[in-house]
PDB file of N, CA and C in Angstrom:
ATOM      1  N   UNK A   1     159.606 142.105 121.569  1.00  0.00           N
ATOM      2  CA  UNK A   1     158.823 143.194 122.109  1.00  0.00           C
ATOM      3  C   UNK A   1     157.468 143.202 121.401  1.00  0.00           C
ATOM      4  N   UNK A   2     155.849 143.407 122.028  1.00  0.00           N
ATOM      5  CA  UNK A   2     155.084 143.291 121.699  1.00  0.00           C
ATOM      6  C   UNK A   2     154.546 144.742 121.532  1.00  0.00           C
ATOM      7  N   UNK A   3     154.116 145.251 120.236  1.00  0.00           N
ATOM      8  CA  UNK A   3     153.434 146.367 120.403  1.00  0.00           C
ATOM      9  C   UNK A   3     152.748 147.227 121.573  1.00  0.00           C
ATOM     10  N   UNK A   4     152.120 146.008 122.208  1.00  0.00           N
ATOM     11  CA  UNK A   4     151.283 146.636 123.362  1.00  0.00           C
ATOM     12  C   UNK A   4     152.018 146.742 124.817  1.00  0.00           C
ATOM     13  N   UNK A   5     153.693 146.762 124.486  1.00  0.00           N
ATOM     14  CA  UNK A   5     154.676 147.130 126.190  1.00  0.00           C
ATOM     15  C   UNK A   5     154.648 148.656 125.809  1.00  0.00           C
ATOM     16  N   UNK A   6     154.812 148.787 127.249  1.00  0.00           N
ATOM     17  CA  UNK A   6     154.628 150.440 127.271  1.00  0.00           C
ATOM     18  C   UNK A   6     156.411 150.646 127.116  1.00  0.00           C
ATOM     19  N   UNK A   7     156.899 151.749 126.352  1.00  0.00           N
ATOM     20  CA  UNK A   7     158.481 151.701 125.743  1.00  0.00           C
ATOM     21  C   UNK A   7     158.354 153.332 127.048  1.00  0.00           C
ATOM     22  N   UNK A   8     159.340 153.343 127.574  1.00  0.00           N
ATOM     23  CA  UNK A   8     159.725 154.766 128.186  1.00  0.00           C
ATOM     24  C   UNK A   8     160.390 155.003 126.934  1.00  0.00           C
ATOM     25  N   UNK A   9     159.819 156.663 126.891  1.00  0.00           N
ATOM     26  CA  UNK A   9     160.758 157.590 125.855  1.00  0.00           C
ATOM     27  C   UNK A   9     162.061 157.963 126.553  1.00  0.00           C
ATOM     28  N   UNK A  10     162.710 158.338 125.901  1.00  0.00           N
ATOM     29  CA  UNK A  10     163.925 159.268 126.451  1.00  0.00           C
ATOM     30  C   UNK A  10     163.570 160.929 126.393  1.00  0.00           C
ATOM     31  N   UNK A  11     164.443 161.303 126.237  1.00  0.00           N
ATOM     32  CA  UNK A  11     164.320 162.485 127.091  1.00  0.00           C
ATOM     33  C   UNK A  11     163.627 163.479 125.500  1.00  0.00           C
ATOM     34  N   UNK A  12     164.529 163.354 124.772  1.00  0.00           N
ATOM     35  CA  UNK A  12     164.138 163.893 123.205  1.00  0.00           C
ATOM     36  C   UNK A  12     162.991 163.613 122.965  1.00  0.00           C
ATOM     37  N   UNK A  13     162.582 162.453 123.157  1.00  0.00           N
ATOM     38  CA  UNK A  13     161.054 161.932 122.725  1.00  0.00           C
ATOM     39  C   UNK A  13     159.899 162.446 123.664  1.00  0.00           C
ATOM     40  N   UNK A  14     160.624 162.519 124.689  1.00  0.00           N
ATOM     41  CA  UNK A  14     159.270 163.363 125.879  1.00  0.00           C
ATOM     42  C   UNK A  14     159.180 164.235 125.711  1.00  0.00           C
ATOM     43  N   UNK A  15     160.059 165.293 125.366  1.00  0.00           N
ATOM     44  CA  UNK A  15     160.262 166.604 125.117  1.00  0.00           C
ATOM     45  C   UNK A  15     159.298 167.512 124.053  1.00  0.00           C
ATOM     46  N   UNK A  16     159.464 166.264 122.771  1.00  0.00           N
ATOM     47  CA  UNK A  16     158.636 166.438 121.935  1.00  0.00           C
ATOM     48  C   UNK A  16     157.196 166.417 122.043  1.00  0.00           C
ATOM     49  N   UNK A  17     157.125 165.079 123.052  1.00  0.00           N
ATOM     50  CA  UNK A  17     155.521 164.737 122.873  1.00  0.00           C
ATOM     51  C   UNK A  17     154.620 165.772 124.189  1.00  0.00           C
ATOM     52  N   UNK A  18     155.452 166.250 124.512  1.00  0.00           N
ATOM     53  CA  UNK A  18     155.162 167.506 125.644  1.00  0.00           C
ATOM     54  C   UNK A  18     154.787 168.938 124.719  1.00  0.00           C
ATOM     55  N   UNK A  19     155.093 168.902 124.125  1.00  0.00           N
ATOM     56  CA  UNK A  19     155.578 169.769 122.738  1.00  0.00           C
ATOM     57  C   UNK A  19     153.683 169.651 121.911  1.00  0.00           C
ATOM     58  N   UNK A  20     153.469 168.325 121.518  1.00  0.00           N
ATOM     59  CA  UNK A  20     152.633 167.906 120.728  1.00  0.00           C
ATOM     60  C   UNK A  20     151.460 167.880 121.822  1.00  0.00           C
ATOM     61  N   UNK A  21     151.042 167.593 123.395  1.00  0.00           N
ATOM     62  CA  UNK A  21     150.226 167.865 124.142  1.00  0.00           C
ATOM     63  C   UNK A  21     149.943 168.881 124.168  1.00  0.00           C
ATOM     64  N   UNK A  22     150.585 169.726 124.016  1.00  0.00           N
ATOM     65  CA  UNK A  22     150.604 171.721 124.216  1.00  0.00           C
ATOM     66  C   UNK A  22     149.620 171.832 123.252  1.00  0.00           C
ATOM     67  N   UNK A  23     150.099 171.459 122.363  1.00  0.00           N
ATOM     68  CA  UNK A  23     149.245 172.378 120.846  1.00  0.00           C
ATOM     69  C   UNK A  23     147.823 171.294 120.932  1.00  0.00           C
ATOM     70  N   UNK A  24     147.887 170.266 121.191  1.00  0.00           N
ATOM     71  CA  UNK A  24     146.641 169.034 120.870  1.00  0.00           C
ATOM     72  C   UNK A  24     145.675 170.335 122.555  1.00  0.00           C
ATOM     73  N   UNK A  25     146.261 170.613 123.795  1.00  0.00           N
ATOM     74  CA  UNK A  25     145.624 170.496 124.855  1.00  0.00           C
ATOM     75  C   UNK A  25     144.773 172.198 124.371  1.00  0.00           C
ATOM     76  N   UNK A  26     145.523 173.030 123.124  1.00  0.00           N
ATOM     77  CA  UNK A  26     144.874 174.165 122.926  1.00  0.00           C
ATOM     78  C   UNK A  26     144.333 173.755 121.740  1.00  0.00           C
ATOM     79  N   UNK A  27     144.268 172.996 121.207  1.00  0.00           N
ATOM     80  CA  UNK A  27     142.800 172.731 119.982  1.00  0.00           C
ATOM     81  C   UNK A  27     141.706 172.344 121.004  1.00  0.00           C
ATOM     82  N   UNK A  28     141.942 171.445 122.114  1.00  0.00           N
ATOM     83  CA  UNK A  28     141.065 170.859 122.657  1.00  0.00           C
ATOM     84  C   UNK A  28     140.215 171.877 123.052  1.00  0.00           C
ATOM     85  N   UNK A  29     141.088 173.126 123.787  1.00  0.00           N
ATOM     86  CA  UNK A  29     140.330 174.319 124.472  1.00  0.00           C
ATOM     87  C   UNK A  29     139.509 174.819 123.486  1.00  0.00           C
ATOM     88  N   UNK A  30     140.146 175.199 122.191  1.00  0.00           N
ATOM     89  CA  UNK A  30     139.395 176.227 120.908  1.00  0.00           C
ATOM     90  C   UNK A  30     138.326 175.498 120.711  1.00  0.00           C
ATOM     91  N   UNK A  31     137.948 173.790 120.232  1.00  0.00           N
ATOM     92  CA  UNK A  31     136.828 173.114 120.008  1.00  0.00           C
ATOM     93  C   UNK A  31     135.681 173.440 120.982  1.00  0.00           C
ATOM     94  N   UNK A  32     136.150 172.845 122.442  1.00  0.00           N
ATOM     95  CA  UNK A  32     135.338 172.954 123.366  1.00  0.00           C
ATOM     96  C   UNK A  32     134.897 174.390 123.744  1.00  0.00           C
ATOM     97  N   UNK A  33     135.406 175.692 123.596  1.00  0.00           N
ATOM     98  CA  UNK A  33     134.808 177.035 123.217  1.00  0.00           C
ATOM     99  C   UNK A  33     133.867 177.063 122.550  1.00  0.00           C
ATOM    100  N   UNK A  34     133.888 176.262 121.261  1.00  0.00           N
ATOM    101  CA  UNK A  34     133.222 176.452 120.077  1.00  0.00           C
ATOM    102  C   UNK A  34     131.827 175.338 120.984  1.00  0.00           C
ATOM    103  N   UNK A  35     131.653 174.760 121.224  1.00  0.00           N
ATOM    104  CA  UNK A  35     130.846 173.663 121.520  1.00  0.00           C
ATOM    105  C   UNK A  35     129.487 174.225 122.529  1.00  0.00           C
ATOM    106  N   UNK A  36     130.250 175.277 123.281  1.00  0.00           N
ATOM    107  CA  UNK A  36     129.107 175.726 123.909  1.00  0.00           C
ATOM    108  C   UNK A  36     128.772 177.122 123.692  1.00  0.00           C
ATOM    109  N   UNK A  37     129.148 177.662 122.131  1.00  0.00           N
ATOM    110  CA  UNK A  37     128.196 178.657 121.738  1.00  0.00           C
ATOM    111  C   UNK A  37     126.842 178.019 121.157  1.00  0.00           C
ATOM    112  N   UNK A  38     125.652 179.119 121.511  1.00  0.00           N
ATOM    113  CA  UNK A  38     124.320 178.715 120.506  1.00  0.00           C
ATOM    114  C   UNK A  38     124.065 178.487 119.442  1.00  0.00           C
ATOM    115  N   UNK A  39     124.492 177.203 119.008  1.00  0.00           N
ATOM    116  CA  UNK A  39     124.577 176.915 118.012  1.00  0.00           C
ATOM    117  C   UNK A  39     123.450 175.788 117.343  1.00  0.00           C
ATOM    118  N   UNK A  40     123.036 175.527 116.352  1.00  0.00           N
ATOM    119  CA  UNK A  40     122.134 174.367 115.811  1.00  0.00           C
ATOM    120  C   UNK A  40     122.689 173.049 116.688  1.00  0.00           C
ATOM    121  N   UNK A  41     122.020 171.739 116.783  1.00  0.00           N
ATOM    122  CA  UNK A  41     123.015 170.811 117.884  1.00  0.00           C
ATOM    123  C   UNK A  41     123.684 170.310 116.332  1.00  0.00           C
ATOM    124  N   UNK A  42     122.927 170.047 114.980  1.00  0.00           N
ATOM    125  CA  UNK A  42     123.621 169.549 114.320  1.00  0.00           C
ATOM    126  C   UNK A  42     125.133 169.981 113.942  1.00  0.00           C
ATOM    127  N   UNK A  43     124.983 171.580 114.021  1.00  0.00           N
ATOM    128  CA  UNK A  43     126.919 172.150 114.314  1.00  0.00           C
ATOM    129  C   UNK A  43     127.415 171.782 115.276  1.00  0.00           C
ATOM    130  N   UNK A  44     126.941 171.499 116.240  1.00  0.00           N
ATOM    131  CA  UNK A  44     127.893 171.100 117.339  1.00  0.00           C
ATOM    132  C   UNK A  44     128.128 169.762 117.595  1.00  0.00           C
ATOM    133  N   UNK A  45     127.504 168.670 116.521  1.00  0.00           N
ATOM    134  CA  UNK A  45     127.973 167.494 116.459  1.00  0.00           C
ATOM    135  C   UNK A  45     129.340 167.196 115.791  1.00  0.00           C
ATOM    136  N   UNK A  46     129.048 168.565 114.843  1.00  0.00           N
ATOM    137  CA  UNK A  46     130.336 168.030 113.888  1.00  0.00           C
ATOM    138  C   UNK A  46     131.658 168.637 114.941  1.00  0.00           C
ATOM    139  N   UNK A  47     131.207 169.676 115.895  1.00  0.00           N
ATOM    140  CA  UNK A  47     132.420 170.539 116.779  1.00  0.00           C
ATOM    141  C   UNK A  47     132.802 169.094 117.845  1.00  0.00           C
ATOM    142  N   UNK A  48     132.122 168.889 117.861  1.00  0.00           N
ATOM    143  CA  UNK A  48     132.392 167.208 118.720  1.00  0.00           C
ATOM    144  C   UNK A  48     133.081 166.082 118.221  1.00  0.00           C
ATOM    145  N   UNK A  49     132.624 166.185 116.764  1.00  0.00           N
ATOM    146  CA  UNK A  49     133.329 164.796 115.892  1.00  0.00           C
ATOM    147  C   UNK A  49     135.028 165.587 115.490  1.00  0.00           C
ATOM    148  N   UNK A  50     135.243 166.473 115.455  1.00  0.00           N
ATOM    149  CA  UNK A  50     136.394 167.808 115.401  1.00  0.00           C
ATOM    150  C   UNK A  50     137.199 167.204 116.495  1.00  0.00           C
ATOM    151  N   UNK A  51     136.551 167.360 118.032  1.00  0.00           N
ATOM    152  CA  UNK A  51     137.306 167.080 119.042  1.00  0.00           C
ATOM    153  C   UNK A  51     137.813 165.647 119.543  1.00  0.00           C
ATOM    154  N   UNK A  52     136.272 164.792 118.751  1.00  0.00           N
ATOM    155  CA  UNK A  52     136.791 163.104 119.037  1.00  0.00           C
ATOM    156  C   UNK A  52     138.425 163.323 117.871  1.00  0.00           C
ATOM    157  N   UNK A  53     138.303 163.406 117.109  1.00  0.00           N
ATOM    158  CA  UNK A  53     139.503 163.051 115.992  1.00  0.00           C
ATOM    159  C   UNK A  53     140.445 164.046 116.165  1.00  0.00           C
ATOM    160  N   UNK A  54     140.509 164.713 116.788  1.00  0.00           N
ATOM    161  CA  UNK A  54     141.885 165.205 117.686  1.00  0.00           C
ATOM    162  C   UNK A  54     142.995 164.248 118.777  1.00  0.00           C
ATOM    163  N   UNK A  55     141.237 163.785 119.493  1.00  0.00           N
ATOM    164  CA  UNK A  55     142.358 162.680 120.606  1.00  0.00           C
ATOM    165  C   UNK A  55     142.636 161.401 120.044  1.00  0.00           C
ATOM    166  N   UNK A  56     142.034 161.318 118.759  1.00  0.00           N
ATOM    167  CA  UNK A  56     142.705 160.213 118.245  1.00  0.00           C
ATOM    168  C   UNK A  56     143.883 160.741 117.878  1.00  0.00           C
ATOM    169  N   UNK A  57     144.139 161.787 116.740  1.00  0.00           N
ATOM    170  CA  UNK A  57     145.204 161.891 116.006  1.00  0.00           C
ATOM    171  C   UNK A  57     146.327 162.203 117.009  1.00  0.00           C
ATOM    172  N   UNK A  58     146.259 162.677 118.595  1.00  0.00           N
ATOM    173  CA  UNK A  58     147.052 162.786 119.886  1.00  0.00           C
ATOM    174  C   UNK A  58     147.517 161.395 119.884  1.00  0.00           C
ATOM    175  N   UNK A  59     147.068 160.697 119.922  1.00  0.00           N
ATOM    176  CA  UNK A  59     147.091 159.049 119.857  1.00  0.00           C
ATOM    177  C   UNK A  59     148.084 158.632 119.493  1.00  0.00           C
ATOM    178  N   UNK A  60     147.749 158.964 118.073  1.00  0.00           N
ATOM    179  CA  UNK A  60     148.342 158.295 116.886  1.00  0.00           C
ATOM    180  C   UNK A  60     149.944 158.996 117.072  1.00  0.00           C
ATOM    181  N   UNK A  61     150.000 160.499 117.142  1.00  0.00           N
ATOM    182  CA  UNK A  61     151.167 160.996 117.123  1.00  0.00           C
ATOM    183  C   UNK A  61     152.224 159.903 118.356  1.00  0.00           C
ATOM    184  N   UNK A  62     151.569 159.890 119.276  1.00  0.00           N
ATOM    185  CA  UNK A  62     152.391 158.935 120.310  1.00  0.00           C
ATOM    186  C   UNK A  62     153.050 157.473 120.171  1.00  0.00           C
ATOM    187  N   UNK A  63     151.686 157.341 119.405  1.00  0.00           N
ATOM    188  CA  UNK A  63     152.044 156.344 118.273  1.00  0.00           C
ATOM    189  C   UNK A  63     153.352 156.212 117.543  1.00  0.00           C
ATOM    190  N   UNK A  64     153.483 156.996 117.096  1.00  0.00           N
ATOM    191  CA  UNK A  64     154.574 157.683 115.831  1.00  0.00           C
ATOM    192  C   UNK A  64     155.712 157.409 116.287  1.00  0.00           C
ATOM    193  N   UNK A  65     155.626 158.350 117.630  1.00  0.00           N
ATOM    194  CA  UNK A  65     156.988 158.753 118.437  1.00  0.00           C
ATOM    195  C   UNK A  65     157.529 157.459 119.318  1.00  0.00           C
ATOM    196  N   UNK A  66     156.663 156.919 119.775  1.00  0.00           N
ATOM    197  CA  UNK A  66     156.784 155.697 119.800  1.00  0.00           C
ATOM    198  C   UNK A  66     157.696 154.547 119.091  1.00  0.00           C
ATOM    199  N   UNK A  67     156.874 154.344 118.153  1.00  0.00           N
ATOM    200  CA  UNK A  67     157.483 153.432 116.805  1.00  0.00           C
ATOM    201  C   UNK A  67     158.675 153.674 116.361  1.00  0.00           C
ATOM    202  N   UNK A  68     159.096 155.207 116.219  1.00  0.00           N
ATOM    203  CA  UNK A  68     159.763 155.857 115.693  1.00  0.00           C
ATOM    204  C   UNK A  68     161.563 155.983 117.240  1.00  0.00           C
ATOM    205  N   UNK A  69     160.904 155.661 118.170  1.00  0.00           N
ATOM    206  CA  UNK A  69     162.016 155.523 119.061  1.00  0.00           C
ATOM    207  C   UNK A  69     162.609 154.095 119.132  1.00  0.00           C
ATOM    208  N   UNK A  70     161.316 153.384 119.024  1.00  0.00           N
ATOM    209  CA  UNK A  70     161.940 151.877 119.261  1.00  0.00           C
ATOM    210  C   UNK A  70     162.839 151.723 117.818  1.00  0.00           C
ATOM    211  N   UNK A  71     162.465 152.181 116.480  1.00  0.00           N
ATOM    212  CA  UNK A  71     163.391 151.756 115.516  1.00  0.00           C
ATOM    213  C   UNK A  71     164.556 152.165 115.315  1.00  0.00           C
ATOM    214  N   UNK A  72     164.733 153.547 116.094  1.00  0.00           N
ATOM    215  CA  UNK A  72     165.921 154.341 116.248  1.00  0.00           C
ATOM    216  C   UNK A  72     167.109 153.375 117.006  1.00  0.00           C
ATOM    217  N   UNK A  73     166.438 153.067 118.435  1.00  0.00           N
ATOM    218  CA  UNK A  73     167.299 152.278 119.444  1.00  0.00           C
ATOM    219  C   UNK A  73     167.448 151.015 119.008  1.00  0.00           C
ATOM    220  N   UNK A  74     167.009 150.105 118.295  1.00  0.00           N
ATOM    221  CA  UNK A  74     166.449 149.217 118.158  1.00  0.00           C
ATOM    222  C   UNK A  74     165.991 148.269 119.620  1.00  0.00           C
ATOM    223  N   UNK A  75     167.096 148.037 120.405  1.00  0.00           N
ATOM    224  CA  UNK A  75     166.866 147.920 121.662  1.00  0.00           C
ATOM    225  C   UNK A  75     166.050 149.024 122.713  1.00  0.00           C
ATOM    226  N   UNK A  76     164.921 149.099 123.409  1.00  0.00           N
ATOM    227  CA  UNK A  76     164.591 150.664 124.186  1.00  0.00           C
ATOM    228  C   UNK A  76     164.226 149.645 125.244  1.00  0.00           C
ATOM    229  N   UNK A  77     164.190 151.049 126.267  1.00  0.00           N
ATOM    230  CA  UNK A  77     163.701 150.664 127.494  1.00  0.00           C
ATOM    231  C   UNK A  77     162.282 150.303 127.821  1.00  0.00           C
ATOM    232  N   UNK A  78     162.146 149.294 127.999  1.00  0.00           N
ATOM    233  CA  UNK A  78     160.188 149.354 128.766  1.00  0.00           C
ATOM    234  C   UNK A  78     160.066 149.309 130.162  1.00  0.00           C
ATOM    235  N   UNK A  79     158.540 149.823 130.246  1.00  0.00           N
ATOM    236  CA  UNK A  79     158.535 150.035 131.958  1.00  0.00           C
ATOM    237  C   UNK A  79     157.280 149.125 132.025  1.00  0.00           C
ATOM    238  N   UNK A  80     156.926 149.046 133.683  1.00  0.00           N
ATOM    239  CA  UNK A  80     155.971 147.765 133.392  1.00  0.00           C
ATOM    240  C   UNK A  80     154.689 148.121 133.603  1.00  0.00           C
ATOM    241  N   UNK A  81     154.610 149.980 133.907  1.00  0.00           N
ATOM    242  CA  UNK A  81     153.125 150.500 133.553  1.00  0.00           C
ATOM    243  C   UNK A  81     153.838 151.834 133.014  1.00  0.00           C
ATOM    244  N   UNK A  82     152.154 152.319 132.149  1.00  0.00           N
ATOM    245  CA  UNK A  82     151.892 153.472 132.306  1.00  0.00           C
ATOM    246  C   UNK A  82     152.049 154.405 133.187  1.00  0.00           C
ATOM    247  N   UNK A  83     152.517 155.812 133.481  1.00  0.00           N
ATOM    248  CA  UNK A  83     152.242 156.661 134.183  1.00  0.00           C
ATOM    249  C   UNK A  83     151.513 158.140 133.733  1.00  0.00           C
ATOM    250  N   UNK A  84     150.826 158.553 133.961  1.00  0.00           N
ATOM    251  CA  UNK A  84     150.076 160.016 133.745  1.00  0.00           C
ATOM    252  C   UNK A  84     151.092 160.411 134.345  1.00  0.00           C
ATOM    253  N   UNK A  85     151.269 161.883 133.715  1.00  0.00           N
ATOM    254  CA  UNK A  85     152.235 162.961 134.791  1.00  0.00           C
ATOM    255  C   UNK A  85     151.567 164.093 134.468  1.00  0.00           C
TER     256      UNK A  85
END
């Protein structure tokens, strides 16, 4: 298995990362609030660099859960794309 196959989670693992979208999709909201008060632009670069390193660390968590399923199963399921839902 190559890092870069997409692994379907199971049901525990979706559950969670549904879990971890929730809270990542309301920082996203609180940043982007913050972004279009009148602010200096130099504050609102850093309210931007805030929101880039959110969707990374969203990333990364998937990442995690990820890694963290395939070592569980050792065997997991892969699918042969991505899907958004």
């Amino acid at each position: 298995m190559s890092r870069f196959d997409y692994v379907k989670f199971d049901e525990l693992t979706t559950i969670c990362m549904a879990n971890y979208k929730k809270i990542f999709t309301e920082l996203e909201e609180a940043l982007e609030s913050c972004i279009i008060l009148d602010l200096p632009e130099r504050e609102k670069e850093y309210w931007k660099a805030a929101l880039h390193y959110s969707e990374i660390s969203y990333a990364m968590v998937g990442k995690a859960l990820r890694d963290s399923q395939v070592t569980a199963d050792g065997q997991t399921n892969l699918q042969e794309e991505r899907g958004n839902e």
